[in-house]
PDB file of N, CA and C in Angstrom:
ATOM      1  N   UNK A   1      -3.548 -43.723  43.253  1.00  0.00           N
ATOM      2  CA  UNK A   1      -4.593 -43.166  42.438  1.00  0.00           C
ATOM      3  C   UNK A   1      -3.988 -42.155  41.476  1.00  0.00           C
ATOM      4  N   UNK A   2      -4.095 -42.077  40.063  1.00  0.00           N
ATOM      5  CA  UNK A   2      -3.571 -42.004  39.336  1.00  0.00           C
ATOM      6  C   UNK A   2      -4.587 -39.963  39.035  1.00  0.00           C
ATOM      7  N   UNK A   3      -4.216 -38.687  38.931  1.00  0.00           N
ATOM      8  CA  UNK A   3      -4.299 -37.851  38.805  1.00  0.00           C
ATOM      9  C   UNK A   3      -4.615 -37.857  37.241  1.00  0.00           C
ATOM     10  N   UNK A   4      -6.226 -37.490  36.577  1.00  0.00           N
ATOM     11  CA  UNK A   4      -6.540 -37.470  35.525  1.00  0.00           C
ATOM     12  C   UNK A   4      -5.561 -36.007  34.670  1.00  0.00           C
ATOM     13  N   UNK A   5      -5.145 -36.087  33.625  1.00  0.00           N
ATOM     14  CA  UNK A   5      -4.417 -34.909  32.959  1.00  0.00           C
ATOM     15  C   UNK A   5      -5.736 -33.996  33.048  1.00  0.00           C
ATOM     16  N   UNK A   6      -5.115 -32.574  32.881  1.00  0.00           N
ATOM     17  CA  UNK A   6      -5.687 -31.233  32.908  1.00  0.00           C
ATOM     18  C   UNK A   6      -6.635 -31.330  31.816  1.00  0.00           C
ATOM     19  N   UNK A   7      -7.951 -30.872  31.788  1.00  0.00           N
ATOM     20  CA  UNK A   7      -8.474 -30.444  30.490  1.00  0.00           C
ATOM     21  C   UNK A   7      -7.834 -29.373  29.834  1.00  0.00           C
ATOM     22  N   UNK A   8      -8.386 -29.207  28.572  1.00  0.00           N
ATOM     23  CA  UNK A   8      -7.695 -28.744  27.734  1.00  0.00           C
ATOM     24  C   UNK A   8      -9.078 -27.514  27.099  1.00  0.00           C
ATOM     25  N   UNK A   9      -9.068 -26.124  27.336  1.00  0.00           N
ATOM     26  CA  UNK A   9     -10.090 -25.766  26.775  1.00  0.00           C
ATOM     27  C   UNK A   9     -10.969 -26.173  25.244  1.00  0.00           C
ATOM     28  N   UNK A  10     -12.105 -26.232  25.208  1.00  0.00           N
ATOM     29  CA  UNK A  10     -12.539 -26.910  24.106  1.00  0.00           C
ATOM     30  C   UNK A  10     -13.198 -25.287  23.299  1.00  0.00           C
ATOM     31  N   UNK A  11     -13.164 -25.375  21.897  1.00  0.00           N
ATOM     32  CA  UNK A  11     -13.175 -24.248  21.372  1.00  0.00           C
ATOM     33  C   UNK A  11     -14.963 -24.064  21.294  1.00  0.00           C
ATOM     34  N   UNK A  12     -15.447 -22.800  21.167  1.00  0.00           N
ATOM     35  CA  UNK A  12     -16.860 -22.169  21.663  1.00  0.00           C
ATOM     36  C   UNK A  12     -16.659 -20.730  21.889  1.00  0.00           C
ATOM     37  N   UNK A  13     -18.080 -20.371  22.774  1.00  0.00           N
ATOM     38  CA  UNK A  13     -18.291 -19.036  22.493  1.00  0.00           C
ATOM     39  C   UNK A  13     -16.983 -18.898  24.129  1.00  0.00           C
ATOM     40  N   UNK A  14     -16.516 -17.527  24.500  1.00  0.00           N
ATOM     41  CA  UNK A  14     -15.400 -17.343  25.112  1.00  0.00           C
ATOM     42  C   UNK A  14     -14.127 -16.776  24.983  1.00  0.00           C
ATOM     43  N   UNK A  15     -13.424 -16.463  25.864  1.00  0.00           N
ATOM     44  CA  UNK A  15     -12.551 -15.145  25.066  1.00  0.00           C
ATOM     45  C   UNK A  15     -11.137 -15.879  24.323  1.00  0.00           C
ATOM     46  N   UNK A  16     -11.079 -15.284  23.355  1.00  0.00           N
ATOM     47  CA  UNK A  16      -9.691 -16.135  22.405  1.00  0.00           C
ATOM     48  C   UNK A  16      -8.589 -15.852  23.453  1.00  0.00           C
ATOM     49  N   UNK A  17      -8.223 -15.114  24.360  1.00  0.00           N
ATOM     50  CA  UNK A  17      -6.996 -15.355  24.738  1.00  0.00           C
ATOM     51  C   UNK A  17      -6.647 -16.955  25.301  1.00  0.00           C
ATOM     52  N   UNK A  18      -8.090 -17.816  26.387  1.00  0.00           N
ATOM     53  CA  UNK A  18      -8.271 -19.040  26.744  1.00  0.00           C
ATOM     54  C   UNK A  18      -7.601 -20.337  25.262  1.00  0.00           C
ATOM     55  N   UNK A  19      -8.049 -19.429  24.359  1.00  0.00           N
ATOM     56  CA  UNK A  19      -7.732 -20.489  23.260  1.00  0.00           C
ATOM     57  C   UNK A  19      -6.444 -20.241  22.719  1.00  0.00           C
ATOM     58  N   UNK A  20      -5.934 -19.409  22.755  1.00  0.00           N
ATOM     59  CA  UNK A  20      -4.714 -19.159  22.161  1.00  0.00           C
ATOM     60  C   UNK A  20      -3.754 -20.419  21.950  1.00  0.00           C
ATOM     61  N   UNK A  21      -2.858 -20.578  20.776  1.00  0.00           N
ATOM     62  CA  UNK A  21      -2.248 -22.018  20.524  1.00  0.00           C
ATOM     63  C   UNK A  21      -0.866 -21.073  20.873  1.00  0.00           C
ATOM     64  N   UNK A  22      -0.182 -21.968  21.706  1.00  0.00           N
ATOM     65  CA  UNK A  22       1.149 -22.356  21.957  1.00  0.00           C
ATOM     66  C   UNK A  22       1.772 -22.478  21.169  1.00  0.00           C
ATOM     67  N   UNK A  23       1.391 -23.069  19.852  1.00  0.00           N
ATOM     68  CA  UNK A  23       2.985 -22.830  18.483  1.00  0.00           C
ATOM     69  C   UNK A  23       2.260 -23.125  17.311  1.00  0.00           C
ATOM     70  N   UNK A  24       2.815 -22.656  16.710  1.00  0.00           N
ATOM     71  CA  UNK A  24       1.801 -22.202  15.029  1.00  0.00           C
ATOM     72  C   UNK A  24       1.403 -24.423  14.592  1.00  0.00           C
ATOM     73  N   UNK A  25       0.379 -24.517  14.396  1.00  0.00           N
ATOM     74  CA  UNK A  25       0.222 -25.352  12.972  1.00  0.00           C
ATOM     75  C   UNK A  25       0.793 -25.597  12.051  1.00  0.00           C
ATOM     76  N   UNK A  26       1.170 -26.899  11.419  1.00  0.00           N
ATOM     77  CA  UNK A  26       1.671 -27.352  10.644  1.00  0.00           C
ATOM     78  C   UNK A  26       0.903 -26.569   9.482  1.00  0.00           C
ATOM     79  N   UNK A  27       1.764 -26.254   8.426  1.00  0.00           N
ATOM     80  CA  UNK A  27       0.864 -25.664   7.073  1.00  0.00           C
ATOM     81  C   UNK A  27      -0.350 -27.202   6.515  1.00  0.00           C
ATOM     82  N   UNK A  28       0.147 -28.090   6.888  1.00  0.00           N
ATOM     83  CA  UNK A  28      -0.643 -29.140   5.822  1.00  0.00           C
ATOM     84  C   UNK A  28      -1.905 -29.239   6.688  1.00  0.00           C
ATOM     85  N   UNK A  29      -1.794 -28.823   7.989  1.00  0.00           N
ATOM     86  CA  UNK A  29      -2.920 -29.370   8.972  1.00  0.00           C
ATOM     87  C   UNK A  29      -3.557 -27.586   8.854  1.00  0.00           C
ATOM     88  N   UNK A  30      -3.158 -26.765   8.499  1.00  0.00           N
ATOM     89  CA  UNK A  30      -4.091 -25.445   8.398  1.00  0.00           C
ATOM     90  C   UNK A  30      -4.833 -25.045   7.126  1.00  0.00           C
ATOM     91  N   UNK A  31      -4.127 -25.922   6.581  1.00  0.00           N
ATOM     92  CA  UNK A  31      -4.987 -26.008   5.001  1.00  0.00           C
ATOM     93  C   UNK A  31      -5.966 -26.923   4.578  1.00  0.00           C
ATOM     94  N   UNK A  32      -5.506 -28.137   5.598  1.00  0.00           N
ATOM     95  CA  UNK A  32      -6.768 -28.971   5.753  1.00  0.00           C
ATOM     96  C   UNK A  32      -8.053 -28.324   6.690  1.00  0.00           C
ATOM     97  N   UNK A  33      -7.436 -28.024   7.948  1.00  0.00           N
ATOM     98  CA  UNK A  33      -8.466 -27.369   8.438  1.00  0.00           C
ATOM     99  C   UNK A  33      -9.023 -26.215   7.524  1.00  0.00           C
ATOM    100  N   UNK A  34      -8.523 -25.647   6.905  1.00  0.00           N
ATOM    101  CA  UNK A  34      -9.218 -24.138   5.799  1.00  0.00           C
ATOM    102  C   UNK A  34     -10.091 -24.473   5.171  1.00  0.00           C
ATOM    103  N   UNK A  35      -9.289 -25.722   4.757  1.00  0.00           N
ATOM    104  CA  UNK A  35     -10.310 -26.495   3.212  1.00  0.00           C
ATOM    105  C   UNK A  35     -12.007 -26.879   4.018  1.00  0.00           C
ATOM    106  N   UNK A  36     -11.778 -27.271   5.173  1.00  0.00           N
ATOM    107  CA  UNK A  36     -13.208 -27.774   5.849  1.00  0.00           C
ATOM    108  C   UNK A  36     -13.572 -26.749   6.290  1.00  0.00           C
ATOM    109  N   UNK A  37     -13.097 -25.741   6.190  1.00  0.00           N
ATOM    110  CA  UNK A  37     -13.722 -24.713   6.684  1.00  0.00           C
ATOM    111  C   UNK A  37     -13.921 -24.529   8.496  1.00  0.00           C
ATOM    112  N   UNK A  38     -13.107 -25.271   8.371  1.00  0.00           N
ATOM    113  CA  UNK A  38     -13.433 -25.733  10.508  1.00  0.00           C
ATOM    114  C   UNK A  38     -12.002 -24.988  11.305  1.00  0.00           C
ATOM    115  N   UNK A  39     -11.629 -24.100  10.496  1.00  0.00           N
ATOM    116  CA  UNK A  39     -10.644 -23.108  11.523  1.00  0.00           C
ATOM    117  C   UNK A  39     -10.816 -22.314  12.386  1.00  0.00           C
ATOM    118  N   UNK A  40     -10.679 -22.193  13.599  1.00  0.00           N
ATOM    119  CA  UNK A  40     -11.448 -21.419  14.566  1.00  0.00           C
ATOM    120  C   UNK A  40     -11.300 -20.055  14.195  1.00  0.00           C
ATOM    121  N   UNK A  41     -12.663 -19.498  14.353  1.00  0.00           N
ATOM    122  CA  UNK A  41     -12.472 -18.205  14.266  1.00  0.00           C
ATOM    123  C   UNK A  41     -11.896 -16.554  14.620  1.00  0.00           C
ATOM    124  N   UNK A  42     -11.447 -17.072  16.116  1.00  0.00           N
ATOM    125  CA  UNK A  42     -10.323 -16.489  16.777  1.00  0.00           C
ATOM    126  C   UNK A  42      -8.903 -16.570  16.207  1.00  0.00           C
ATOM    127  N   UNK A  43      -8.385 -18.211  15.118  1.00  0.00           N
ATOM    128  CA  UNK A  43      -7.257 -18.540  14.848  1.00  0.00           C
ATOM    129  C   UNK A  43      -6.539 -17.392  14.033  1.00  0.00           C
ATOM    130  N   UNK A  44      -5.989 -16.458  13.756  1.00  0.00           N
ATOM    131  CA  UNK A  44      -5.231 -15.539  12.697  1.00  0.00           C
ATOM    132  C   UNK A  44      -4.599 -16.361  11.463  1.00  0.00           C
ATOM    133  N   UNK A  45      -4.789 -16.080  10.221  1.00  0.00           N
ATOM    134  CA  UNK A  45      -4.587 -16.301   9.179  1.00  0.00           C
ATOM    135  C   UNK A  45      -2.812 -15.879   8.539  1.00  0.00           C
ATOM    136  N   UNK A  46      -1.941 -16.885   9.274  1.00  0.00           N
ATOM    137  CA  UNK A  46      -0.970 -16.658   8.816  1.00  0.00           C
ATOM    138  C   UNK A  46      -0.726 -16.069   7.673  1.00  0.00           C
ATOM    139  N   UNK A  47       0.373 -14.928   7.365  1.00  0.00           N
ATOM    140  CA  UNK A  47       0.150 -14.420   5.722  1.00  0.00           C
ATOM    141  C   UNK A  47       1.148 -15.065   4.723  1.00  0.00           C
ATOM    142  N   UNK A  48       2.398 -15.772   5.928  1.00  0.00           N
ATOM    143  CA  UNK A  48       3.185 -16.875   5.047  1.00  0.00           C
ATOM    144  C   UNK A  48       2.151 -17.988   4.732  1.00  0.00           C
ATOM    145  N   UNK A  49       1.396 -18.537   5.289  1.00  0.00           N
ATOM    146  CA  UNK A  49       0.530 -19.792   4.641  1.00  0.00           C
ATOM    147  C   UNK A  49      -0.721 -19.260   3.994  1.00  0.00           C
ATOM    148  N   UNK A  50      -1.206 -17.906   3.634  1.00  0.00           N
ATOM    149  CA  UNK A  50      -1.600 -17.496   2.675  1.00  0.00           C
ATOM    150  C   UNK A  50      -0.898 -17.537   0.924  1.00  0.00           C
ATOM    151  N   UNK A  51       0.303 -16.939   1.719  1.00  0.00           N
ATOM    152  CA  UNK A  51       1.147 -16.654   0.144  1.00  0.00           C
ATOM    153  C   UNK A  51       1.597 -18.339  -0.388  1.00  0.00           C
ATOM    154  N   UNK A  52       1.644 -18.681   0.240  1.00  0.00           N
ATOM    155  CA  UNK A  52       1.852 -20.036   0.060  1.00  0.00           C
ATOM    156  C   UNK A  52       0.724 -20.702  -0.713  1.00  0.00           C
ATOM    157  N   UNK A  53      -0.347 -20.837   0.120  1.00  0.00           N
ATOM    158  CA  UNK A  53      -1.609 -21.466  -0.684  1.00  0.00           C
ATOM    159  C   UNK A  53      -2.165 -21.141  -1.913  1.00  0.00           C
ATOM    160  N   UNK A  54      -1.360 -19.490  -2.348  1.00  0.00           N
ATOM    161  CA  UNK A  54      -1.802 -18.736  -3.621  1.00  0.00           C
ATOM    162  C   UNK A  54      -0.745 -19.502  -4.342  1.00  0.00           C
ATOM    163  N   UNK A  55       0.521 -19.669  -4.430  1.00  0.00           N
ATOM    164  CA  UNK A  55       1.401 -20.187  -4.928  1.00  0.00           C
ATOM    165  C   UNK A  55       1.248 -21.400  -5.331  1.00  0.00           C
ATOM    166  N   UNK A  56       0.267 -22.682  -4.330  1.00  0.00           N
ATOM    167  CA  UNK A  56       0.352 -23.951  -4.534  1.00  0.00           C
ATOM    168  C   UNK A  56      -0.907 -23.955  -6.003  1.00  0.00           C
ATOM    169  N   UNK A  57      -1.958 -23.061  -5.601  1.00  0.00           N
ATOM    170  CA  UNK A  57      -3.345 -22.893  -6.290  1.00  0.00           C
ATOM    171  C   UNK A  57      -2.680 -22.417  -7.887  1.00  0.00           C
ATOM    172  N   UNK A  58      -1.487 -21.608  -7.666  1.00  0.00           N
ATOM    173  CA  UNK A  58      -1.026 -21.302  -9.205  1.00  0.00           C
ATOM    174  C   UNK A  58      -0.174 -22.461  -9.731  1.00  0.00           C
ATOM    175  N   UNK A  59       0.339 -23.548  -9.301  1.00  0.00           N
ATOM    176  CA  UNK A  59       0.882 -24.257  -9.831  1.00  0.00           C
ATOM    177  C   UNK A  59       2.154 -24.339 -10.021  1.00  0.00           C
ATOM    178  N   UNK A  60       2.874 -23.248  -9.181  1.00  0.00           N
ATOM    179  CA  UNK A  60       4.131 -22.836  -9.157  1.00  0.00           C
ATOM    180  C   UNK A  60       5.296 -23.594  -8.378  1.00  0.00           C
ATOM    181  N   UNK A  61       6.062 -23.965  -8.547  1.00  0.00           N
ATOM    182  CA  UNK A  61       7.208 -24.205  -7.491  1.00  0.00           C
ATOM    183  C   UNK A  61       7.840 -22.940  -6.924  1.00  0.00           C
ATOM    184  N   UNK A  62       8.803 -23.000  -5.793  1.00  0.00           N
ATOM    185  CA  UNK A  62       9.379 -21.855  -5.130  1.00  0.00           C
ATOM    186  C   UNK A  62      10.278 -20.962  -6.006  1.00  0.00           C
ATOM    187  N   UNK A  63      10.865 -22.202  -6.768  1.00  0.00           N
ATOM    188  CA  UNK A  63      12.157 -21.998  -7.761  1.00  0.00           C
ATOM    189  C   UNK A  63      11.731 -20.832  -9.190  1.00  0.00           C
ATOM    190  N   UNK A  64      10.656 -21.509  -9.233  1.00  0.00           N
ATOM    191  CA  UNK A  64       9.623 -20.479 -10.559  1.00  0.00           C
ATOM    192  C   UNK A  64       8.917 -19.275 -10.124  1.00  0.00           C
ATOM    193  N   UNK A  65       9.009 -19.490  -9.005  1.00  0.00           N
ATOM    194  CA  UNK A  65       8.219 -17.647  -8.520  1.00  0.00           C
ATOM    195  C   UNK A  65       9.211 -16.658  -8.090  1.00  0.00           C
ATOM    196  N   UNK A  66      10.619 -17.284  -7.633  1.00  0.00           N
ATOM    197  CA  UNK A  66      11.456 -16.393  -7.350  1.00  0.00           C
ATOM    198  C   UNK A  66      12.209 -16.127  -8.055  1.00  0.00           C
ATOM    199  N   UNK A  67      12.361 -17.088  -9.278  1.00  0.00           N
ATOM    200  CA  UNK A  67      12.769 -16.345 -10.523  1.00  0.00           C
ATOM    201  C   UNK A  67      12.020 -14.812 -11.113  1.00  0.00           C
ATOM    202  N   UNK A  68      10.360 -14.831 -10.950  1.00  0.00           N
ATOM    203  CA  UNK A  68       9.635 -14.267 -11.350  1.00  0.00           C
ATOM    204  C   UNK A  68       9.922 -13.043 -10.669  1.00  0.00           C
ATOM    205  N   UNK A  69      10.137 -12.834  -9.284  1.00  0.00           N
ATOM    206  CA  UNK A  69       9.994 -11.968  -8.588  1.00  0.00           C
ATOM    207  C   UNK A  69      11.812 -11.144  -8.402  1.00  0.00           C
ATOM    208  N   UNK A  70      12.353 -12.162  -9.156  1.00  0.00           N
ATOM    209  CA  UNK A  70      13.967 -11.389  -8.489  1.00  0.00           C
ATOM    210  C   UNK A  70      14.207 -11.961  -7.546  1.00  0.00           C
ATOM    211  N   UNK A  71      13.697 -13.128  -7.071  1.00  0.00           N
ATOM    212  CA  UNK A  71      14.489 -12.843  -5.436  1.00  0.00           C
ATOM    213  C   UNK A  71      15.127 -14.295  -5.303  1.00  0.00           C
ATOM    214  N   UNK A  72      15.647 -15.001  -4.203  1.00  0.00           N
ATOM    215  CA  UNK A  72      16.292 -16.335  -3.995  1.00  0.00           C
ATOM    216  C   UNK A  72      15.119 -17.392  -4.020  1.00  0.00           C
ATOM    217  N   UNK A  73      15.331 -18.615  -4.177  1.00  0.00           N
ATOM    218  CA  UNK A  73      14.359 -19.503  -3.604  1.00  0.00           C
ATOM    219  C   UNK A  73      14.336 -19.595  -2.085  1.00  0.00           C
ATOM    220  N   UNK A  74      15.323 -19.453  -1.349  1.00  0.00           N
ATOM    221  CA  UNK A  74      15.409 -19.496  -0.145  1.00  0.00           C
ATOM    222  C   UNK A  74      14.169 -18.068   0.678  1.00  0.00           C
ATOM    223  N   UNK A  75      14.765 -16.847  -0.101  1.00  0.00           N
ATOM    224  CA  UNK A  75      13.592 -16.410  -0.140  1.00  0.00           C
ATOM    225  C   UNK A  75      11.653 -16.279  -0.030  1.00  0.00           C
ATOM    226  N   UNK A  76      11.682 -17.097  -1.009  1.00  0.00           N
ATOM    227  CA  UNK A  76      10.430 -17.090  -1.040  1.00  0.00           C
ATOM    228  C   UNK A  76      10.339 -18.323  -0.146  1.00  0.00           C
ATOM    229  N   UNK A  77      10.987 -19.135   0.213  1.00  0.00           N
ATOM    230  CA  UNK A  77      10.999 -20.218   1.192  1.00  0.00           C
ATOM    231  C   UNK A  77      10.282 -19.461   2.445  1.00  0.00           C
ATOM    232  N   UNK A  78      11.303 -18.581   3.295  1.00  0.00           N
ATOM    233  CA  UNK A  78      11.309 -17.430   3.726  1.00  0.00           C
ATOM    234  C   UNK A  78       9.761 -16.980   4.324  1.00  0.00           C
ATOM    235  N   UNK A  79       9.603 -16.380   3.345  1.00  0.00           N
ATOM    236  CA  UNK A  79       7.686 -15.664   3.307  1.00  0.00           C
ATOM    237  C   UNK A  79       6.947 -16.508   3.331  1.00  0.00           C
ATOM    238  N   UNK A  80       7.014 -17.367   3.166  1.00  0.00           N
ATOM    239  CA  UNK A  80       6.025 -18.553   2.819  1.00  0.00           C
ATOM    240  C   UNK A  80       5.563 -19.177   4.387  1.00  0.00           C
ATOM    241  N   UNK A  81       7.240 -18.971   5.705  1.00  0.00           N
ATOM    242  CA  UNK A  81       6.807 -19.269   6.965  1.00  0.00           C
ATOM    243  C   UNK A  81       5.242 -18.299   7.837  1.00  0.00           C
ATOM    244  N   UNK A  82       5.031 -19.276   8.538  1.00  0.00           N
ATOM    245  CA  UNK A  82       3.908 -19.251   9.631  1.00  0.00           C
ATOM    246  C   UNK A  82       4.084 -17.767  10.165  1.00  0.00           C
ATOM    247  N   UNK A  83       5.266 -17.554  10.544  1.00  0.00           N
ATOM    248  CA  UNK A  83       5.535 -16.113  11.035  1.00  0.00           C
ATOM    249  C   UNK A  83       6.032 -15.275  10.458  1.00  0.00           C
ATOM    250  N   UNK A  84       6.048 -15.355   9.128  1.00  0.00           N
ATOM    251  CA  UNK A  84       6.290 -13.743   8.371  1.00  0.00           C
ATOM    252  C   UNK A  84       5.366 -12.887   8.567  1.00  0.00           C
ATOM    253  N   UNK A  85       6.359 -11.661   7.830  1.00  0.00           N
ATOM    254  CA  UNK A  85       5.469 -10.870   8.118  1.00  0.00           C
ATOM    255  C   UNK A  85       5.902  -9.140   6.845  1.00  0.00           C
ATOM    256  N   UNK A  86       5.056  -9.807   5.506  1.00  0.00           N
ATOM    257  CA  UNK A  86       5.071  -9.347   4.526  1.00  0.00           C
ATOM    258  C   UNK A  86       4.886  -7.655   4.048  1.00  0.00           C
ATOM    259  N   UNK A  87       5.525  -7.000   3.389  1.00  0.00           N
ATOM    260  CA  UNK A  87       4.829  -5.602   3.621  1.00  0.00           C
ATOM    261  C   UNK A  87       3.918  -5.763   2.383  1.00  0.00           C
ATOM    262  N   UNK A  88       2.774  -5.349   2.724  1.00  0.00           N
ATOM    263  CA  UNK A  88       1.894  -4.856   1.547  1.00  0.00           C
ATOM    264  C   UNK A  88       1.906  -5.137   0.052  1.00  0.00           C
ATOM    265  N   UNK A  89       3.253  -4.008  -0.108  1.00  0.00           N
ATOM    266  CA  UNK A  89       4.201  -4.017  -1.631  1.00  0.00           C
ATOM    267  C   UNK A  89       4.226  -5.118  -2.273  1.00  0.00           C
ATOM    268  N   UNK A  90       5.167  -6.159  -0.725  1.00  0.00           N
ATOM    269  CA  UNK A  90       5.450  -7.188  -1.165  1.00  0.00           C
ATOM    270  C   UNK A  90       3.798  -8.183  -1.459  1.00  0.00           C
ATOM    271  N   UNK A  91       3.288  -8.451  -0.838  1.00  0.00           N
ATOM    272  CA  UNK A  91       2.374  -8.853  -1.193  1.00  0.00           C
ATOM    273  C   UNK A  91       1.525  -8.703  -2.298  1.00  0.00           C
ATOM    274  N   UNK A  92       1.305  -7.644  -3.344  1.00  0.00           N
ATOM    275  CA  UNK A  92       0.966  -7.287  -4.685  1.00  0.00           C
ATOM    276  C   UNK A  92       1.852  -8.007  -5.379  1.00  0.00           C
ATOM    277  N   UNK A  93       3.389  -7.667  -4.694  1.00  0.00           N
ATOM    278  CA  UNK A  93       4.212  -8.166  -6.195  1.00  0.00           C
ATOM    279  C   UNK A  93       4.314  -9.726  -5.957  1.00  0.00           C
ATOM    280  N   UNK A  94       3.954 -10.133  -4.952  1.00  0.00           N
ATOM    281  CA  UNK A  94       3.982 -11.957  -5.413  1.00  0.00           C
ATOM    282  C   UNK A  94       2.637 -12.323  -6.320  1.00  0.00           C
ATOM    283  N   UNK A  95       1.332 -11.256  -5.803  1.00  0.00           N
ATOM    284  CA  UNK A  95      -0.029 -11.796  -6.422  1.00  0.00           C
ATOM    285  C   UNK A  95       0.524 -11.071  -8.337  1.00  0.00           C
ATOM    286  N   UNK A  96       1.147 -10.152  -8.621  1.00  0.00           N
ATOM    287  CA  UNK A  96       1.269 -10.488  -9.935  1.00  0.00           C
ATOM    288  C   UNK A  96       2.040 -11.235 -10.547  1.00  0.00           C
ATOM    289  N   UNK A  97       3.022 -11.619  -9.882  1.00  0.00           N
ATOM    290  CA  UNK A  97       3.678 -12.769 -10.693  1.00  0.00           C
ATOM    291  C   UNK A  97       2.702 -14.050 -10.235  1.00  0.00           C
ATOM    292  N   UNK A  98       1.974 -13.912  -9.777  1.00  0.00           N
ATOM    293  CA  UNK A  98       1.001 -15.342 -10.437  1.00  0.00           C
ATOM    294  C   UNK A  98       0.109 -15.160 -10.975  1.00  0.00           C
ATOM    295  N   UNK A  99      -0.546 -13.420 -11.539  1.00  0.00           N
ATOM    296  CA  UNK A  99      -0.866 -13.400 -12.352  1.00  0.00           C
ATOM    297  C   UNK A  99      -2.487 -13.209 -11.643  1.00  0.00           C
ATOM    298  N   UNK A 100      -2.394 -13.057  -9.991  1.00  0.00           N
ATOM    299  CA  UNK A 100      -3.640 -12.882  -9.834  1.00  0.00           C
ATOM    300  C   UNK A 100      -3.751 -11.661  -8.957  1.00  0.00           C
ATOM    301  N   UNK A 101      -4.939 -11.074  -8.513  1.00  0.00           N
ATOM    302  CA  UNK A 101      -4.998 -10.150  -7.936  1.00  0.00           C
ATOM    303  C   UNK A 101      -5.306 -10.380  -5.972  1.00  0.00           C
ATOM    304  N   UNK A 102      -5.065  -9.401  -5.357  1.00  0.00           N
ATOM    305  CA  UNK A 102      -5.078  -9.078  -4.421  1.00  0.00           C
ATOM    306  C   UNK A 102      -5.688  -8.336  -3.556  1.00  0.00           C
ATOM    307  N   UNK A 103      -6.633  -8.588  -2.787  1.00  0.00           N
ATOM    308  CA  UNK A 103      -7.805  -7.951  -2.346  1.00  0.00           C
ATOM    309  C   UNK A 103      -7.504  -7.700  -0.975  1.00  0.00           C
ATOM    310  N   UNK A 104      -7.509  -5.899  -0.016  1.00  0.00           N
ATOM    311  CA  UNK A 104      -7.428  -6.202   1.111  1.00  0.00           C
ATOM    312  C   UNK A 104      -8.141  -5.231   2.148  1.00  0.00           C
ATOM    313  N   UNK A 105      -9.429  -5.659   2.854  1.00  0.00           N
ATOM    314  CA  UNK A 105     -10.274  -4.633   2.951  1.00  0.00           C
ATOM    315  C   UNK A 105     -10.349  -5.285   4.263  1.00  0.00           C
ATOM    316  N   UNK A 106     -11.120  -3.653   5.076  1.00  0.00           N
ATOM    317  CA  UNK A 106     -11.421  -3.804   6.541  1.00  0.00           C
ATOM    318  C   UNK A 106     -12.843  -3.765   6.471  1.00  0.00           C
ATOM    319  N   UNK A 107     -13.730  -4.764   7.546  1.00  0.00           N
ATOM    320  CA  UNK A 107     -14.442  -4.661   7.472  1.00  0.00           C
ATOM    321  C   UNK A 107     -15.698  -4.542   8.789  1.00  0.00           C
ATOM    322  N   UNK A 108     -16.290  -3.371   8.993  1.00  0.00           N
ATOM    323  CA  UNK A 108     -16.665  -3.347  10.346  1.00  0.00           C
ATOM    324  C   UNK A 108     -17.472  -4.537  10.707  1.00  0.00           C
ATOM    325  N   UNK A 109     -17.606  -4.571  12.362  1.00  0.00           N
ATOM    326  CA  UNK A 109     -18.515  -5.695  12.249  1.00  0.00           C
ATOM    327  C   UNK A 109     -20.434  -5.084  12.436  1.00  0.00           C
ATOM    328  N   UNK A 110     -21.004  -6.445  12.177  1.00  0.00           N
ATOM    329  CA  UNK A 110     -22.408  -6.255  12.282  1.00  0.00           C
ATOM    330  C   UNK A 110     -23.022  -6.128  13.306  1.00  0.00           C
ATOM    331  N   UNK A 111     -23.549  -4.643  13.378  1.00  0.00           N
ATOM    332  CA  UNK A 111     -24.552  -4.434  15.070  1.00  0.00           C
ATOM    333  C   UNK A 111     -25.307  -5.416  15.415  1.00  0.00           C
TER     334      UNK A 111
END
């Protein structure tokens, strides 16, 4: 008799540590999920696949923004991963070399 595999928690109301993922998402599968809007809400918003998605939305290659910015392509290769982890600074100075702005606010939650 053959032992059915473990369930696998299914996402709902419950504490995010139960959900926590084991290894980051592919960027193409977190941007699809973004685009549908169906990313769990516990999931954290990588800030390399942020800077990234601002980059793809400007039309830029790696090669053309790190010219812009001073820095290597390997570089901006770099920031662009799942697990960076950008300072601030840096984050303004990539949103003006594409020429867009940068918004970053806390926001309490609703009683």
């Amino acid at each position: 008799m053959r032992t059915p595999p473990p369930r696998r928690p299914q996402p709902g109301p419950g504490p995010a540590s139960a959900l926590r993922r084991r290894k980051p998402r592919s960027y193409v599968e977190w941007k699809t999920l973004r685009r549908w809007e169906m990313l769990p809400t516990w999931e954290p918003h990588p800030p390399g696949y942020l800077l990234r998605s601002a980059r793809e939305e400007a039309g830029l290659e790696q090669r053309e923004l790190a010219r812009r910015l001073g820095r290597s392509q390997q570089a901006v290769a770099q920031a662009e991963r799942w697990a960076s982890n950008p300072t601030v600074g840096f984050v303004r100075r990539w949103a003006a070399a594409l020429g867009i702005e940068v918004e970053i606010r806390f926001i309490s939650p609703r009683s």
